[in-house]
Protein backbone atom coordinates (compact mmCIF):
# COMPACT_ATOMS: atom_id res chain seq x y z
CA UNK A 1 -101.29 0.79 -92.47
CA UNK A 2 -100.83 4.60 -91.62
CA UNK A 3 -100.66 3.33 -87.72
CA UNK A 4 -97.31 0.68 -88.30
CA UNK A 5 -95.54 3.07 -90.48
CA UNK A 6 -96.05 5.54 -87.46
CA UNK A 7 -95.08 2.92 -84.96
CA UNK A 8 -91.31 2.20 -87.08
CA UNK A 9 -90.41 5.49 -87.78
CA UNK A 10 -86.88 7.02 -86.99
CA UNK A 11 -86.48 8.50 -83.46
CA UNK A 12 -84.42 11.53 -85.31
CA UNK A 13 -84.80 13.49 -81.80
CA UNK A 14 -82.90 10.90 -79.89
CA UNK A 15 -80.48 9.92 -82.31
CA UNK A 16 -79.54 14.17 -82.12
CA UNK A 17 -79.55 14.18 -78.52
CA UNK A 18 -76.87 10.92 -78.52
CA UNK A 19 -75.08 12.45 -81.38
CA UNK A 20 -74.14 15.89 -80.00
CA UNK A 21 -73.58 14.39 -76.04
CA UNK A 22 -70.89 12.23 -78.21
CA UNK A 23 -69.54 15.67 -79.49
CA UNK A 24 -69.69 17.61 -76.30
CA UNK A 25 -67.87 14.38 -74.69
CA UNK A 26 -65.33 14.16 -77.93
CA UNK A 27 -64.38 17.67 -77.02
CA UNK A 28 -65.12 17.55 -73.08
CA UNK A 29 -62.85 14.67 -72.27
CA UNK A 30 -59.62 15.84 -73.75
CA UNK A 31 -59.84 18.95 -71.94
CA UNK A 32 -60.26 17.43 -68.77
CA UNK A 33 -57.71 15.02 -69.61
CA UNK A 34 -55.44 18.12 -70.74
CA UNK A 35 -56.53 20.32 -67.01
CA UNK A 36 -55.54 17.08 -65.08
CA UNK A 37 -51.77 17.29 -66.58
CA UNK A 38 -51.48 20.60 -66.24
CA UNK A 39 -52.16 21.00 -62.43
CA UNK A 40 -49.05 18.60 -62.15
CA UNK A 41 -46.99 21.57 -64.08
CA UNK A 42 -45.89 24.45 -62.84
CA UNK A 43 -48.51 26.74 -64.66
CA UNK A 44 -48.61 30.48 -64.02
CA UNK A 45 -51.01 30.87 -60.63
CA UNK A 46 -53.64 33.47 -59.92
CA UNK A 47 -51.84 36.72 -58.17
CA UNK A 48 -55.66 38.70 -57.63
CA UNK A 49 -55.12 42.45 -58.96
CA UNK A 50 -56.80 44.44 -55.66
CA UNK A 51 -58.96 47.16 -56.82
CA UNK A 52 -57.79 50.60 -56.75
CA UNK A 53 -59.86 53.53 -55.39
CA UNK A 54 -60.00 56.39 -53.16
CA UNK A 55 -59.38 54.15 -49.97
CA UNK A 56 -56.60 52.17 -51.89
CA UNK A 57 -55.36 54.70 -54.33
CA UNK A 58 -52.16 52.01 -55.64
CA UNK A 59 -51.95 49.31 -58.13
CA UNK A 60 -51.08 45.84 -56.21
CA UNK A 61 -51.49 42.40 -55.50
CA UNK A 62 -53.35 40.14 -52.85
CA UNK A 63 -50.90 40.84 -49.96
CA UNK A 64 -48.68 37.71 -48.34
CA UNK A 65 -48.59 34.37 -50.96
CA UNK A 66 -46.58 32.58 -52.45
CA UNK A 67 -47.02 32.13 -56.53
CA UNK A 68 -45.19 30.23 -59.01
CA UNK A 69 -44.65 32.33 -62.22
CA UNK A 70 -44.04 30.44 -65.93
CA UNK A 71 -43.49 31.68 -69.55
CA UNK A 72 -43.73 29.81 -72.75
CA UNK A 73 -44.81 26.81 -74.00
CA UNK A 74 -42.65 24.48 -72.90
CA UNK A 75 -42.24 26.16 -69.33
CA UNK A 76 -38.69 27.48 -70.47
CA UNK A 77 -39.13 30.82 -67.28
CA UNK A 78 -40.65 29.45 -63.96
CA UNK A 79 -39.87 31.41 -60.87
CA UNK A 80 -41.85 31.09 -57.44
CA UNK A 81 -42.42 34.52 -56.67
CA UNK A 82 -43.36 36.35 -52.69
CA UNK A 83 -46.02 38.75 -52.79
CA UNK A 84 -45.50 40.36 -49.64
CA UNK A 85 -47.19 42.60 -46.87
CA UNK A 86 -47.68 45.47 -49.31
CA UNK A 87 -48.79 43.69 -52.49
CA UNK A 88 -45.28 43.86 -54.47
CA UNK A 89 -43.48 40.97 -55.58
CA UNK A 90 -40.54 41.19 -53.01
CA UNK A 91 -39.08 38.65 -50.29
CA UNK A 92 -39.31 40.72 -47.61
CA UNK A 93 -41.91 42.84 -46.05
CA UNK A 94 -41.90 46.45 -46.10
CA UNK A 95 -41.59 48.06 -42.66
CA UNK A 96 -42.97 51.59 -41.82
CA UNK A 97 -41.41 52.44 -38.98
CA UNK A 98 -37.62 52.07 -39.16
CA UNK A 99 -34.58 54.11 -38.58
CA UNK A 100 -32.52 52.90 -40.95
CA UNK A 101 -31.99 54.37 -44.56
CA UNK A 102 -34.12 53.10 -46.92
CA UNK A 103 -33.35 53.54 -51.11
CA UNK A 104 -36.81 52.72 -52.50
CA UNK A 105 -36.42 51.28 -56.35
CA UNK A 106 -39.61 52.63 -58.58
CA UNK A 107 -40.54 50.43 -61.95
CA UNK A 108 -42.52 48.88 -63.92
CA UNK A 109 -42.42 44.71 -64.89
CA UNK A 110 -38.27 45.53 -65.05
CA UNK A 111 -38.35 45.73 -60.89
CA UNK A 112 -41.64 44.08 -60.75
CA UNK A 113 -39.60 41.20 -61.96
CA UNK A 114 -41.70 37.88 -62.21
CA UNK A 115 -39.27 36.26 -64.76
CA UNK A 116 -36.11 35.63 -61.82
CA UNK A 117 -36.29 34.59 -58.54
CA UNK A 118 -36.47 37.35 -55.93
CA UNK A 119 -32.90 37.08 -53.99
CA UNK A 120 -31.82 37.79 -57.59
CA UNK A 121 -33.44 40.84 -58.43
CA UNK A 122 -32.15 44.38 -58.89
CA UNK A 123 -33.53 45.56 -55.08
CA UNK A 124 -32.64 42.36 -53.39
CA UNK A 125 -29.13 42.42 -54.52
CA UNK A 126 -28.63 45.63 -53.42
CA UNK A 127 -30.29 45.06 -49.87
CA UNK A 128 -27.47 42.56 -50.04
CA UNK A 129 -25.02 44.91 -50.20
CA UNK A 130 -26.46 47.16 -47.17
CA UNK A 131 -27.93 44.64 -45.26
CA UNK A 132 -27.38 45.21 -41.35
CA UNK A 133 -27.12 48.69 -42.36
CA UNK A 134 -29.96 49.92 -43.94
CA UNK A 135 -33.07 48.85 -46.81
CA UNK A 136 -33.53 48.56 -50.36
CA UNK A 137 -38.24 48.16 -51.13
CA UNK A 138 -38.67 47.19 -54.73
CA UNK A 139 -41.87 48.43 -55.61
CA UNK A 140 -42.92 47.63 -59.53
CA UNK A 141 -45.92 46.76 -61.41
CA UNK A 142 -45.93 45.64 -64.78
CA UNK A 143 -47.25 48.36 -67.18
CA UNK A 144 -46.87 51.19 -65.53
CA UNK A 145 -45.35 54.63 -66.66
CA UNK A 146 -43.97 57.53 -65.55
CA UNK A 147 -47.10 58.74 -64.05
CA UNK A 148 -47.56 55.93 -62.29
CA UNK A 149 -43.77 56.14 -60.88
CA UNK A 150 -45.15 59.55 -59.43
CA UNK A 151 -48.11 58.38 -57.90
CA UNK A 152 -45.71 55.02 -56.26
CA UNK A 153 -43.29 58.08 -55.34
CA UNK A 154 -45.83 59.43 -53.30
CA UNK A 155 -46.92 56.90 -51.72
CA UNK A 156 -43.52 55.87 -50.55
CA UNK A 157 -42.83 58.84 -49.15
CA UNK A 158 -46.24 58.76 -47.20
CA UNK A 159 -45.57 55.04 -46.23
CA UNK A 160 -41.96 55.05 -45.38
CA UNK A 161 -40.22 58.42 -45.88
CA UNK A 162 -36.94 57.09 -47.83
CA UNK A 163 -34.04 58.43 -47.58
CA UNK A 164 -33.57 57.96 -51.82
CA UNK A 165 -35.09 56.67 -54.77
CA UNK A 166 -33.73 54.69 -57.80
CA UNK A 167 -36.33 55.02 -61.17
CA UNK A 168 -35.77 52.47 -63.94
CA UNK A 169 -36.62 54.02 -66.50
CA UNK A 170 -37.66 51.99 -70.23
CA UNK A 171 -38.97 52.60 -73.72
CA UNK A 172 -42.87 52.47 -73.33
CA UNK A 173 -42.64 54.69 -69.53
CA UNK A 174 -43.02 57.94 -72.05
CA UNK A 175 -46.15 58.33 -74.22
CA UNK A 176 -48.01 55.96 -72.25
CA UNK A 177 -47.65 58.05 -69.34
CA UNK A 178 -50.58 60.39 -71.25
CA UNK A 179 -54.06 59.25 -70.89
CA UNK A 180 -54.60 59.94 -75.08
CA UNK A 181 -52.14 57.04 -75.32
CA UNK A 182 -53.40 54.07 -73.27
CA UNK A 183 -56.36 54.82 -70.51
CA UNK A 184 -55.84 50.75 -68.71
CA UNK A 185 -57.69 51.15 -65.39
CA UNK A 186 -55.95 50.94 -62.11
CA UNK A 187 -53.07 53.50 -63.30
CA UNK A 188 -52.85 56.99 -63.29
CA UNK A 189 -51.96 58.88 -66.51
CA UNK A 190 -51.08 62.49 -67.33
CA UNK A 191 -54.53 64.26 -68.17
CA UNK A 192 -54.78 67.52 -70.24
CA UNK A 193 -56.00 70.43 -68.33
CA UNK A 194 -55.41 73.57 -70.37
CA UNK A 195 -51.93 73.89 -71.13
CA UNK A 196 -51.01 71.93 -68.17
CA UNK A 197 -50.52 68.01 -67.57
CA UNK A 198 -52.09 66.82 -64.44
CA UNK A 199 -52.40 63.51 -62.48
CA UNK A 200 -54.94 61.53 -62.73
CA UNK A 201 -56.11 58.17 -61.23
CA UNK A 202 -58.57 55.58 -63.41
CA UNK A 203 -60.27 53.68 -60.75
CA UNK A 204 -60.27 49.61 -60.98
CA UNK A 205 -62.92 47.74 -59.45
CA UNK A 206 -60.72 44.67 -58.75
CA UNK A 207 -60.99 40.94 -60.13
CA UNK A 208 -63.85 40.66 -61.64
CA UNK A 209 -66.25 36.84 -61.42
CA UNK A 210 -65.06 36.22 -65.25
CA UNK A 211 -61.31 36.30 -64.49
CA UNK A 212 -62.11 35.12 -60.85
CA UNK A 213 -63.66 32.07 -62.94
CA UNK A 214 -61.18 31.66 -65.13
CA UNK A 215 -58.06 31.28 -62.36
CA UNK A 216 -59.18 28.02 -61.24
CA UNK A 217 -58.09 26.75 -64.10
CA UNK A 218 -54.73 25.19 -64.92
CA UNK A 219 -55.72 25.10 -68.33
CA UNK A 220 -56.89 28.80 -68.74
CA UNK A 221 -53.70 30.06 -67.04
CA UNK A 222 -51.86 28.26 -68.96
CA UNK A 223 -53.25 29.40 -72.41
CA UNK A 224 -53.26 33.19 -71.42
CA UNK A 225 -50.94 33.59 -68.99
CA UNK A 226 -48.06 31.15 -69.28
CA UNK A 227 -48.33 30.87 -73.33
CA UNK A 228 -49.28 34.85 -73.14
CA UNK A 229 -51.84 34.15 -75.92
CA UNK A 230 -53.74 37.71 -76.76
CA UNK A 231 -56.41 37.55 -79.41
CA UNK A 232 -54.88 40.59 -80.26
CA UNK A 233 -51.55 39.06 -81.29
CA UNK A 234 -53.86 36.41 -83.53
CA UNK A 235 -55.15 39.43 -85.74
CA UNK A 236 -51.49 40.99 -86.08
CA UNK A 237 -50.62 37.83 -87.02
CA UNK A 238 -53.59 37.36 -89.57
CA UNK A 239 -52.66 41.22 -91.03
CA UNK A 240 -52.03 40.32 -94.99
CA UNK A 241 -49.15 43.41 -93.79
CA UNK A 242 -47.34 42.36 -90.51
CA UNK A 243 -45.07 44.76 -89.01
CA UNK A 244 -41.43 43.65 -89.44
CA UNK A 245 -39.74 42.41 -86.57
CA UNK A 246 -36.96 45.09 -87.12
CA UNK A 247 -40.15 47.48 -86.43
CA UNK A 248 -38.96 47.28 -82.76
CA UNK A 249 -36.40 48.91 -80.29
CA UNK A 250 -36.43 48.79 -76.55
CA UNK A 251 -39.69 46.93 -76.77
CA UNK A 252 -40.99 49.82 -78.80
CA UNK A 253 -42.49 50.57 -82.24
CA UNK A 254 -39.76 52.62 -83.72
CA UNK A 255 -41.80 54.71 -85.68
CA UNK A 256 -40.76 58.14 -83.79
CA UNK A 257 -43.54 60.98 -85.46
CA UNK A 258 -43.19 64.99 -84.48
CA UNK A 259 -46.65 64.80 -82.63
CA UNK A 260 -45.33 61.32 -80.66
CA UNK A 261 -41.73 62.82 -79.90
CA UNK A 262 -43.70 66.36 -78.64
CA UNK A 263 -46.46 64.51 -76.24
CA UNK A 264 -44.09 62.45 -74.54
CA UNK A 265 -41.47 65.21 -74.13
CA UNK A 266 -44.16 67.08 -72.37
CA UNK A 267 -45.05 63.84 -70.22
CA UNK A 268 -41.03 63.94 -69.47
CA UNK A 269 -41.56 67.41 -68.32
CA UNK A 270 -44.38 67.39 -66.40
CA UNK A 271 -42.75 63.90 -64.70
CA UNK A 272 -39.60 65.67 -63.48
CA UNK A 273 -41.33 68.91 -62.24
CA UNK A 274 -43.72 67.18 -59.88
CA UNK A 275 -41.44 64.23 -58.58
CA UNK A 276 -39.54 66.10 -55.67
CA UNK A 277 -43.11 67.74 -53.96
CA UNK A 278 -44.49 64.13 -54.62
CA UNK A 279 -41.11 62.17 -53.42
CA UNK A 280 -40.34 64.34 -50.68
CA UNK A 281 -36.45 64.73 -51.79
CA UNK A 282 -34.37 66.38 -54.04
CA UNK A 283 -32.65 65.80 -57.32
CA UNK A 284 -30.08 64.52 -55.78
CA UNK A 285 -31.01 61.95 -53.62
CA UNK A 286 -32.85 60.14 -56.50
CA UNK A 287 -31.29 58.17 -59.20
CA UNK A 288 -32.49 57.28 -62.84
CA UNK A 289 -31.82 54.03 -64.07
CA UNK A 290 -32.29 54.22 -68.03
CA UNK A 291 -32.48 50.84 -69.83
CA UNK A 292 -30.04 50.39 -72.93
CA UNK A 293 -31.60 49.91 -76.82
CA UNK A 294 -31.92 46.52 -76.43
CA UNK A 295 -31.52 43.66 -78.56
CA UNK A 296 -29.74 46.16 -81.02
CA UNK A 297 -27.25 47.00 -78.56
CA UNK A 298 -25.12 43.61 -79.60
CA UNK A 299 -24.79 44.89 -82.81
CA UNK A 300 -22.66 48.11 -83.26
CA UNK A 301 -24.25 49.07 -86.75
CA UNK A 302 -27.84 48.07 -85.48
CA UNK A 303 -27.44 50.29 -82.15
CA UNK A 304 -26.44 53.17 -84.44
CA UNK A 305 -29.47 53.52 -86.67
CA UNK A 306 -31.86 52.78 -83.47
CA UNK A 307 -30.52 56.31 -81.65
CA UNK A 308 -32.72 57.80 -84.39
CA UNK A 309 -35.82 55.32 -83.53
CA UNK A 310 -38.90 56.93 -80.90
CA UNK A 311 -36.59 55.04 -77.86
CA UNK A 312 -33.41 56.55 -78.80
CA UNK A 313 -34.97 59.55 -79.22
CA UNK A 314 -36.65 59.62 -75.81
CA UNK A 315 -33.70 58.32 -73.80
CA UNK A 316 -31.43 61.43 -74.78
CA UNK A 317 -34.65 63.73 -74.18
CA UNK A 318 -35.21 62.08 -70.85
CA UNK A 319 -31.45 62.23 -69.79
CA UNK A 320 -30.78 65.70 -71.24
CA UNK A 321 -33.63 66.79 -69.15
CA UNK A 322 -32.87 64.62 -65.69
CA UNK A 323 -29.52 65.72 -65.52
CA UNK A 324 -29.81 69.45 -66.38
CA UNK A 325 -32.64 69.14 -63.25
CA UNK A 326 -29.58 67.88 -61.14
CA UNK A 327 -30.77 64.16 -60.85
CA UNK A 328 -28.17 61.82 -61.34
CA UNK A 329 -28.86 59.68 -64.33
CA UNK A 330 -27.16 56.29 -64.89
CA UNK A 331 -27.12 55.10 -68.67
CA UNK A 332 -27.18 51.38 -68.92
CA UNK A 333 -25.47 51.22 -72.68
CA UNK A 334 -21.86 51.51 -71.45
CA UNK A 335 -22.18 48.83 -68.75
CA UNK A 336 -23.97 46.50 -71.11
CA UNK A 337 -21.83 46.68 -74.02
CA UNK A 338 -18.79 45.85 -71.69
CA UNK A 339 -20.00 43.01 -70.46
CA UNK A 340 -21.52 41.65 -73.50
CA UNK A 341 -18.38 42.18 -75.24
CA UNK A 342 -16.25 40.45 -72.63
CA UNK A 343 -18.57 37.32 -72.45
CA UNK A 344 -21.35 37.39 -75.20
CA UNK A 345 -23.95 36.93 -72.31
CA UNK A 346 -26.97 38.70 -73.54
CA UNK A 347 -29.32 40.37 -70.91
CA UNK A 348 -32.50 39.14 -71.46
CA UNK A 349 -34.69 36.09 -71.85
CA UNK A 350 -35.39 34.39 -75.50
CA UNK A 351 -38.47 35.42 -76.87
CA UNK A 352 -38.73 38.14 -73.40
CA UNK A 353 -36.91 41.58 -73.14
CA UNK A 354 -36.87 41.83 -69.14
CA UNK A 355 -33.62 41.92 -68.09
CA UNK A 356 -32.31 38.22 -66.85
CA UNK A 357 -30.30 37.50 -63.51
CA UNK A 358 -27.44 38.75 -65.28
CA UNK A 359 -29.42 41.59 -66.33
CA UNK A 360 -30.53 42.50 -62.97
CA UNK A 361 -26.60 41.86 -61.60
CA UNK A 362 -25.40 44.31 -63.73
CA UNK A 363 -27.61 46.77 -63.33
CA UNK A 364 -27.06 46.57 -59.23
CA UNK A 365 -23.83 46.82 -59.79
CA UNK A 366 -23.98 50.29 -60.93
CA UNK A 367 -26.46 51.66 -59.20
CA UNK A 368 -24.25 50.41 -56.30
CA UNK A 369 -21.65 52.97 -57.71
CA UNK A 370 -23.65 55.45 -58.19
CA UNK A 371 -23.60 58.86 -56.08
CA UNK A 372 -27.34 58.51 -54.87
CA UNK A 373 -26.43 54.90 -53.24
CA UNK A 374 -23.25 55.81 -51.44
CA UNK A 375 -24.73 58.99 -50.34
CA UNK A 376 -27.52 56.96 -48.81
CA UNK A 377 -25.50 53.88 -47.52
CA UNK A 378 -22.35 55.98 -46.09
């Protein structure tokens, strides 16, 4: 009968229900399983970008924590990193009223520094050195450029009137300082106005609830912070044409076109002219600390060919510039090469160009010899 087929009939609807909860838990479980591990690891912790506005014109952190910092798979970097009263990875806190002579170091992830622990940093070495007698700030945030370096100029000067400034200076701090180049809020970027470059600031708004969201897991730090996975390195990868990984020098595509070479000699320009008025000192109480062609320095024949690539170019443009200004200008290549050749220690991380502790020792070590330090630190 039509009524006892009816009453025997499959209950398709449940058995869907019961099969996709056995899915969701199939895929559920493990991840919970995986987030549990994890916040026994030392997996790369939330720092809080602060938004950046009129009322707080300057790229930084959530003031006064303490942050552990990791890279890689396997963990092979962690650091545990102060963010102190100002926002800036540094172990001590910046003080605005104080006699004593301060040498403020300008940068971008190179003084920013996550990768080695703070005491061993280029400005904490150096306050080393002076300590009792004066103060070396490290003030650094990763990606910025030149025209950020002004607008962190000014605002030391503002904050803390130094009495010098040391500028690290690498391969990316030159077309990315114009706003036709990269436009990443929270940064301030040469602008076109006529024939001239001017400042100008691209307002953040801050964390928003999506990355807010995604910091309180152990699992999503881990996958895009710690691992550094970008789905925008998944379609280079996927490219049936990859670039070559000789397509690279100082961190830079060494593709170096007339139209590149011309903007960022104008951002190089337009940098120099405006950093005394926005510093508040002269050329020569401020110090330029230009990063060597790295990882072709090690090899003689490779360093050769890559003073013709866009960051060999831009180095001897920036220095020819700098020091016919009258701003001292400390070239990292020499220093380097020595040491390299006398140990075979190389200066950066596997699979990370920011300089190492041996990196950062090195580089102290001749700023420490420079002109602008002594001058400061008599």
């Amino acid at each position: 009968m039509t009524v006892g087929r009816t009453a025997h009939r499959p209950r398709t609807g449940r058995r869907f229900l019961l099969g996709a909860v056995s899915v969701a838990l199939g895929v559920l479980l493990p991840l919970l399983l995986i987030e549990a591990v994890l916040r026994f690891l030392p997996v790369t912790e939330p720092v809080y970008a602060q938004p950046v506005n009129e009322r707080m014109p300057y790229r930084h952190f959530l003031p006064n924590r303490d942050v552990t910092y990791s890279r890689g798979w396997d963990f092979s970097i962690v650091t545990r990193k102060h963010i102190n009263n100002f926002g800036f990875t540094s172990d001590v806190d910046f003080v605005r009223d104080d006699a004593s002579p301060l040498l403020v170091v300008i940068g971008d992830s190179f003084v920013e520094a996550w990768q080695v622990p703070d005491e061993q940093t280029l400005q904490s070495r150096l306050a080393a050195r002076v300590a009792g007698r004066g103060r070396v700030y490290g003030i650094g945030f990763s990606g910025s450029p030149l025209s950020q370096y002004l607008a962190y100029a000014e605002m030391a000067r503002k904050e803390f009137a130094p009495r010098a400034m040391a500028i690290v200076i690498v391969g990316n701090d030159f077309d990315e300082s114009l706003i036709e180049y990269k436009r990443e809020p929270g940064y301030y970027y040469f602008g076109r106005h006529g024939n001239e470059l001017v400042l100008e600031r691209i307002d953040h708004p801050g964390q928003n609830w999506e990355v807010a969201l995604a910091s309180k897991s152990s699992l999503a730090m881990y996958v895009r912070h710690t691992i550094g996975f970008d789905i925008r390195r998944v379609s280079a990868a996927l490219d049936p044409e990859p670039a070559p990984e000789a397509g690279f020098a100082g961190n830079v595509a060494i593709e170096a076109s007339t139209e590149r070479v011309a903007n960022s000699d104008a951002a190089i320009a337009a940098f120099l002219a405006q950093l005394p008025l926005r510093s508040g000192l002269g050329p020569e109480q401020i110090l330029f600390v230009i990063d060597a062609i790295r990882p072709q320095l090690y090899e003689p024949a490779a360093l050769a060919r890559a003073e013709a690539s866009y960051f060999g170019q831009m180095r001897r443009h920036f220095m020819q510039q700098a020091s016919a200004a009258r701003f001292e200008v400390l070239d990292m290549t020499a220093a380097f090469a020595a040491s390299f050749e006398q140990d075979k220690q190389r200066f950066e991380f596997p699979g990370d160009n920011h300089w190492n502790a041996l990196g950062h020792r090195v580089v102290a070590d001749q700023v420490a010899a420079s002109r602008v330090f002594a001058r400061t630190f008599r």
